[in-house]
N, C-alpha and C. Protein backbone atom coordinates (compact mmCIF):
# COMPACT_ATOMS: atom_id res chain seq x y z
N UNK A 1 19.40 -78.09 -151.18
CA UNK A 1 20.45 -77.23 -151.67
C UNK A 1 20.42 -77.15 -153.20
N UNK A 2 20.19 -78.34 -154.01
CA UNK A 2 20.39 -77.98 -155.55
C UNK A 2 19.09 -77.56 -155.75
N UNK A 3 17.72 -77.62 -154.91
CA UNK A 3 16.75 -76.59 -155.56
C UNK A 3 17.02 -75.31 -155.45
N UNK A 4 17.73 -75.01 -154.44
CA UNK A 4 17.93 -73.69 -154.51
C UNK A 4 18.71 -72.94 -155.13
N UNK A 5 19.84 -73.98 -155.72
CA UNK A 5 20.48 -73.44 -156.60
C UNK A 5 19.83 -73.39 -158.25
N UNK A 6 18.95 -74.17 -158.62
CA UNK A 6 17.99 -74.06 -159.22
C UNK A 6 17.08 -72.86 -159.62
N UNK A 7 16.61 -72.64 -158.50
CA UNK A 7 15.64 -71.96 -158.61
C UNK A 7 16.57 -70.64 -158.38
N UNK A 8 17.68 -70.11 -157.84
CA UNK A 8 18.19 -68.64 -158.44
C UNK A 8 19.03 -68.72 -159.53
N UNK A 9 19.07 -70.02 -160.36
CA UNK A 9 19.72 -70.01 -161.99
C UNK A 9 18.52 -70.05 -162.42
N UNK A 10 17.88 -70.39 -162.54
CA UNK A 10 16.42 -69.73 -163.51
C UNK A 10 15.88 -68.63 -163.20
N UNK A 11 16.09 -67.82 -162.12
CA UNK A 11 15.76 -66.39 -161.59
C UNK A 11 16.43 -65.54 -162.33
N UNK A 12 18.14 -65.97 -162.61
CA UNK A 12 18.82 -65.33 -163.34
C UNK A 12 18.61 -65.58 -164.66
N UNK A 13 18.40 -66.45 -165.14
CA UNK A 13 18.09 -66.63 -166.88
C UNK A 13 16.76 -65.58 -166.94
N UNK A 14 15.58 -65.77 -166.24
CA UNK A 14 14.54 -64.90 -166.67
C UNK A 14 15.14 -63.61 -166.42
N UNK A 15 15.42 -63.02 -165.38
CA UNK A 15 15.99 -61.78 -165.49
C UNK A 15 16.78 -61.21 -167.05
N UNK A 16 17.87 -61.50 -166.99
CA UNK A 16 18.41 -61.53 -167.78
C UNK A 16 18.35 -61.42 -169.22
N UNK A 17 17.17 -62.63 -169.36
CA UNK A 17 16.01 -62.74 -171.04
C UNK A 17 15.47 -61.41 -170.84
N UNK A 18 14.73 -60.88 -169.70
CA UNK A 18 13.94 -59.72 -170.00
C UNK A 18 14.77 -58.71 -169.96
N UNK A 19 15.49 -58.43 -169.33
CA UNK A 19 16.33 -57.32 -169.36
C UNK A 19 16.79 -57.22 -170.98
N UNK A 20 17.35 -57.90 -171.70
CA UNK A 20 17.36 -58.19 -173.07
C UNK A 20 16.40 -57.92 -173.45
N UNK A 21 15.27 -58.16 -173.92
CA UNK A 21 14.49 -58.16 -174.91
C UNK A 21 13.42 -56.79 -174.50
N UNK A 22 13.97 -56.58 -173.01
CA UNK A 22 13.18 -55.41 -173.09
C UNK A 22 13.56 -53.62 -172.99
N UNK A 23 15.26 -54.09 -172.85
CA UNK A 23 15.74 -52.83 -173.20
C UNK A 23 15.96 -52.09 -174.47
N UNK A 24 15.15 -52.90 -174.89
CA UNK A 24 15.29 -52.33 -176.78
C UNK A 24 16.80 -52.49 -177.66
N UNK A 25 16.36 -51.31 -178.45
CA UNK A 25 17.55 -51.32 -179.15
C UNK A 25 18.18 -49.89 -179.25
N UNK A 26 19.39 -48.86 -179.45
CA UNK A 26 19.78 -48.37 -180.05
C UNK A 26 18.98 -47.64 -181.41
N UNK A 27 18.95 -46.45 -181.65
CA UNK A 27 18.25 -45.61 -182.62
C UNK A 27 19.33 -45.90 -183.83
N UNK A 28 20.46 -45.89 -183.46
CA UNK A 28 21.70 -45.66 -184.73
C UNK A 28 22.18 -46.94 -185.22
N UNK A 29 22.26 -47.27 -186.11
CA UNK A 29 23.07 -48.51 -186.75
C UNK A 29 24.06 -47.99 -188.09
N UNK A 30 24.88 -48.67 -187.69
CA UNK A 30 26.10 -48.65 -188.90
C UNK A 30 25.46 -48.94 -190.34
N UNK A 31 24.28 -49.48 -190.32
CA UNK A 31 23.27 -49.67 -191.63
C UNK A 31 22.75 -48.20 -191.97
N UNK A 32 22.19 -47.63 -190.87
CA UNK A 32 21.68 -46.02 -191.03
C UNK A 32 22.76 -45.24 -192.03
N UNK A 33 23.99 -45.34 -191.28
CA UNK A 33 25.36 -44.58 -191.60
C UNK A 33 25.56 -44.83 -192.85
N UNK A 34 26.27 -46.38 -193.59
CA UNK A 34 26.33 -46.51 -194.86
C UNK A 34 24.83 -46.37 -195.86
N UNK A 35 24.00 -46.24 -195.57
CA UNK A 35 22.67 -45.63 -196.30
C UNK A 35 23.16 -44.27 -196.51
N UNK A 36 23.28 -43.12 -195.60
CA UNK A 36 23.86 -42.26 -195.58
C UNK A 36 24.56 -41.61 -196.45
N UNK A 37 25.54 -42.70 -196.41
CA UNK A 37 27.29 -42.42 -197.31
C UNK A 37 26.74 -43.15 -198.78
N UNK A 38 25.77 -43.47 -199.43
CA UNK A 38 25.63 -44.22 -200.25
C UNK A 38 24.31 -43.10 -200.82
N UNK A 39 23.79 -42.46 -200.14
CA UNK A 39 23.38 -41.53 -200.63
C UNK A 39 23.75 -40.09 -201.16
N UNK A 40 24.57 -39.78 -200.61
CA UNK A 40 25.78 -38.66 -200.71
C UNK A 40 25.61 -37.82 -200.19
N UNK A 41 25.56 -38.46 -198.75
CA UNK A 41 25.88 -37.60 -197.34
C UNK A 41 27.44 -37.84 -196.51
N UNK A 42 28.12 -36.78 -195.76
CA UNK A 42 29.27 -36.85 -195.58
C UNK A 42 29.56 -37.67 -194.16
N UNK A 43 28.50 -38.82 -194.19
CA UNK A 43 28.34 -39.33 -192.72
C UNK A 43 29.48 -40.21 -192.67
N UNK A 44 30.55 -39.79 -192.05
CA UNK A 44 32.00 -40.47 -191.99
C UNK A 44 32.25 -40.97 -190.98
N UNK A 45 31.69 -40.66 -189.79
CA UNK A 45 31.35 -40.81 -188.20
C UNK A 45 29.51 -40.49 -187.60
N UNK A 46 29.78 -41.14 -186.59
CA UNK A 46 28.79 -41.09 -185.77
C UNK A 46 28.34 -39.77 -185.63
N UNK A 47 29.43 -39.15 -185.39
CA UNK A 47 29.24 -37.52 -185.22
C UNK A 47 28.63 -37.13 -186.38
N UNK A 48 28.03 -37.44 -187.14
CA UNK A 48 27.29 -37.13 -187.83
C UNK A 48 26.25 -36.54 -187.68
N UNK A 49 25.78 -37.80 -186.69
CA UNK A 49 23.63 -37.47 -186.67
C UNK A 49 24.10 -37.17 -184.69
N UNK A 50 25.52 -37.63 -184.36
CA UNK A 50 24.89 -37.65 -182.48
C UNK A 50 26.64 -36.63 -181.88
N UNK A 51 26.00 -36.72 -180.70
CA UNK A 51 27.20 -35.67 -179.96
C UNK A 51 29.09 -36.36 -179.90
N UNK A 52 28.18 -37.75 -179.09
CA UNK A 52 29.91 -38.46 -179.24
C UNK A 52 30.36 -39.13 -179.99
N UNK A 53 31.56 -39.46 -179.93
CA UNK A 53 32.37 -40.12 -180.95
C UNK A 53 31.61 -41.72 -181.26
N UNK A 54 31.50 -42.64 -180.34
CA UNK A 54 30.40 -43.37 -180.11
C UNK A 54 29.58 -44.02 -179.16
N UNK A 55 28.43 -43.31 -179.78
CA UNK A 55 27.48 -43.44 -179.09
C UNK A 55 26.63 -44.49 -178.32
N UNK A 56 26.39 -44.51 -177.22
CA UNK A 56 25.89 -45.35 -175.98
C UNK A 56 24.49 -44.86 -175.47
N UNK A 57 24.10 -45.63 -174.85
CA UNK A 57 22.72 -45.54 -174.12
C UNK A 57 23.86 -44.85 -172.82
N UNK A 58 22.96 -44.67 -171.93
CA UNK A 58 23.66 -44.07 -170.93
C UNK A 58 23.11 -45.53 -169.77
N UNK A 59 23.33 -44.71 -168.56
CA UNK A 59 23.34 -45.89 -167.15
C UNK A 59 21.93 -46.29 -167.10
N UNK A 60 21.30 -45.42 -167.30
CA UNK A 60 20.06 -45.14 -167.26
C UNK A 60 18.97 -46.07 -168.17
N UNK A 61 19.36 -46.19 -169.63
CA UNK A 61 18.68 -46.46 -170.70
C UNK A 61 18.45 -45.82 -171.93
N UNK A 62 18.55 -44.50 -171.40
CA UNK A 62 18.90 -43.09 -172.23
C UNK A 62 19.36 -43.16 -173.42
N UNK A 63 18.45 -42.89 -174.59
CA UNK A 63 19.37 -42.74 -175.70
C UNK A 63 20.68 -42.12 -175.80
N UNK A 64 21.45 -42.12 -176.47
CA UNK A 64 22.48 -41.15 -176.77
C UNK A 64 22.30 -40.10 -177.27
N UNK A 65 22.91 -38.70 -176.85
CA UNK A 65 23.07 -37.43 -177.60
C UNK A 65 22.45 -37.56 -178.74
N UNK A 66 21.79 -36.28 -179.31
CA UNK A 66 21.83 -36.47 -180.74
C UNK A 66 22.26 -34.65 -180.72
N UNK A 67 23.12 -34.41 -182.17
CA UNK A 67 23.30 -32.92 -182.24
C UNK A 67 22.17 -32.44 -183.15
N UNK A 68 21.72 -31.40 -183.71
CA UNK A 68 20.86 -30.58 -184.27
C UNK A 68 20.22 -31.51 -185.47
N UNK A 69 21.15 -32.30 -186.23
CA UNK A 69 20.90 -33.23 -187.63
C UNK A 69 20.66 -34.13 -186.89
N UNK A 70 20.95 -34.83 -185.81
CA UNK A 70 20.20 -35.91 -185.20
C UNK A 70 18.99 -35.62 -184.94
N UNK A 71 18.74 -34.51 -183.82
CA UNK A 71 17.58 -34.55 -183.71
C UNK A 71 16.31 -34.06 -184.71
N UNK A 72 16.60 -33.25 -185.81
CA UNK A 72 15.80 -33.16 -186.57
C UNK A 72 15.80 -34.58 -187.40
N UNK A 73 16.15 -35.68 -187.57
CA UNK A 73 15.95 -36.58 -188.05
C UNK A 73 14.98 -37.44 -186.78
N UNK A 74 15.16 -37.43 -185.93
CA UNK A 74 14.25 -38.11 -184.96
C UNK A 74 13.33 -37.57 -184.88
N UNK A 75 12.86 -36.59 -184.65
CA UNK A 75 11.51 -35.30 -185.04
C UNK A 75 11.09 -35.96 -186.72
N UNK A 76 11.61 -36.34 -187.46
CA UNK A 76 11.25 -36.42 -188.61
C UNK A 76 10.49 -37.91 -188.97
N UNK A 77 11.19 -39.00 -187.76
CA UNK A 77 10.65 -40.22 -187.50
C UNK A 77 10.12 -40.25 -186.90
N UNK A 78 9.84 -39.72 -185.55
CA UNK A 78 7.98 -39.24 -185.01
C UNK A 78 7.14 -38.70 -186.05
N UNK A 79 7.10 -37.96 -186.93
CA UNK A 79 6.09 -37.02 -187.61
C UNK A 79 5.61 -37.99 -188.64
N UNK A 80 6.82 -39.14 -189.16
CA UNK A 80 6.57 -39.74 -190.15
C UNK A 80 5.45 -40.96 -189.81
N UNK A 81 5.94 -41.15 -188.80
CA UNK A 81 5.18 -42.86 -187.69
C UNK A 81 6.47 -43.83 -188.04
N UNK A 82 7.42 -43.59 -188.81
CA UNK A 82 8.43 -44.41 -188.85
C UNK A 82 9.08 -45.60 -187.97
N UNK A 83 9.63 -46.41 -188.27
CA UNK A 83 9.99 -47.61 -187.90
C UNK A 83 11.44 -47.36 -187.10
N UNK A 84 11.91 -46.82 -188.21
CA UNK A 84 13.28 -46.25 -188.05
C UNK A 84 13.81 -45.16 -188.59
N UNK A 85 15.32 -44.58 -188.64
CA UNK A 85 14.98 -43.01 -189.33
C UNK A 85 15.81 -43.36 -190.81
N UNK A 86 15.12 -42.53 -191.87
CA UNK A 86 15.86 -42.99 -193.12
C UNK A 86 16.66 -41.57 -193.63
N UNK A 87 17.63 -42.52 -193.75
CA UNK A 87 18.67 -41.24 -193.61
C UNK A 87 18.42 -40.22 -195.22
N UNK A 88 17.45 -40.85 -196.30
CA UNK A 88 16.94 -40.29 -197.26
C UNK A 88 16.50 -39.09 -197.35
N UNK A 89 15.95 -38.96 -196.06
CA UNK A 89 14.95 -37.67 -195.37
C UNK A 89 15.90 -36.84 -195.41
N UNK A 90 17.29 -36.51 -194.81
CA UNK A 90 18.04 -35.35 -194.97
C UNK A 90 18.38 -34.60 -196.58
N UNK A 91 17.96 -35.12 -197.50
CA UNK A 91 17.82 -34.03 -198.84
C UNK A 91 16.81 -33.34 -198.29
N UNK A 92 16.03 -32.95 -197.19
CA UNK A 92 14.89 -31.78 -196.72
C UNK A 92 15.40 -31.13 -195.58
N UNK A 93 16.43 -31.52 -195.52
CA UNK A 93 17.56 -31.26 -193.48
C UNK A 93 17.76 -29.73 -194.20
N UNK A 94 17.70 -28.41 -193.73
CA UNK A 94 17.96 -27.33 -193.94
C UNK A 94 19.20 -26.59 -193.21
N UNK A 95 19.56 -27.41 -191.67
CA UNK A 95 20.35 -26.88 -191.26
C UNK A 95 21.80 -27.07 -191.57
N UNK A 96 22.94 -27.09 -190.74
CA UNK A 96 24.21 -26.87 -191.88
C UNK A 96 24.76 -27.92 -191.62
């Protein structure tokens, strides 16, 4: 009996570790945002660069929404090979 309880508490710790470390991370950070606002962009909310108020992965894994300035900033971190997106890049953002 305690191997077996054993052996599905370490079933659950590995699960668990990987599920962590392998669902990544989130595109947006509150670091992105004040870069942003420190550059003298009017990023006051999330709604900034994405659709909702705040933003979630979905059930799925799914990034969150992004609206038109989101996604041209993610287009802009593919093209770049970027790490992450720098919110610097929008002095070239054309749309409104």
């Amino acid at each position: 009996m305690k191997r077996t309880k054993t052996i599905g508490l370490t079933a659950t710790v590995v699960f668990w570790a990987g599920w962590v470390l392998l669902s990544g991370t989130s595109g947006a950070t509150m670091q992105i945002q004040k870069k942003a606002k420190e550059d003298g962009f009017p990023a006051t909310t999330c709604q900034y660069c994405h659709v909702d108020k705040l933003p979630k992965k979905d059930a799925n894994g799914a990034p969150p929404a992004h609206n038109e300035r989101g996604k041209w900033l993610v287009d802009q971190k593919a093209k770049r090979g970027a790490k992450e997106v720098d919110p610097a890049w929008l002095k070239d953002y054309s749309g409104k």
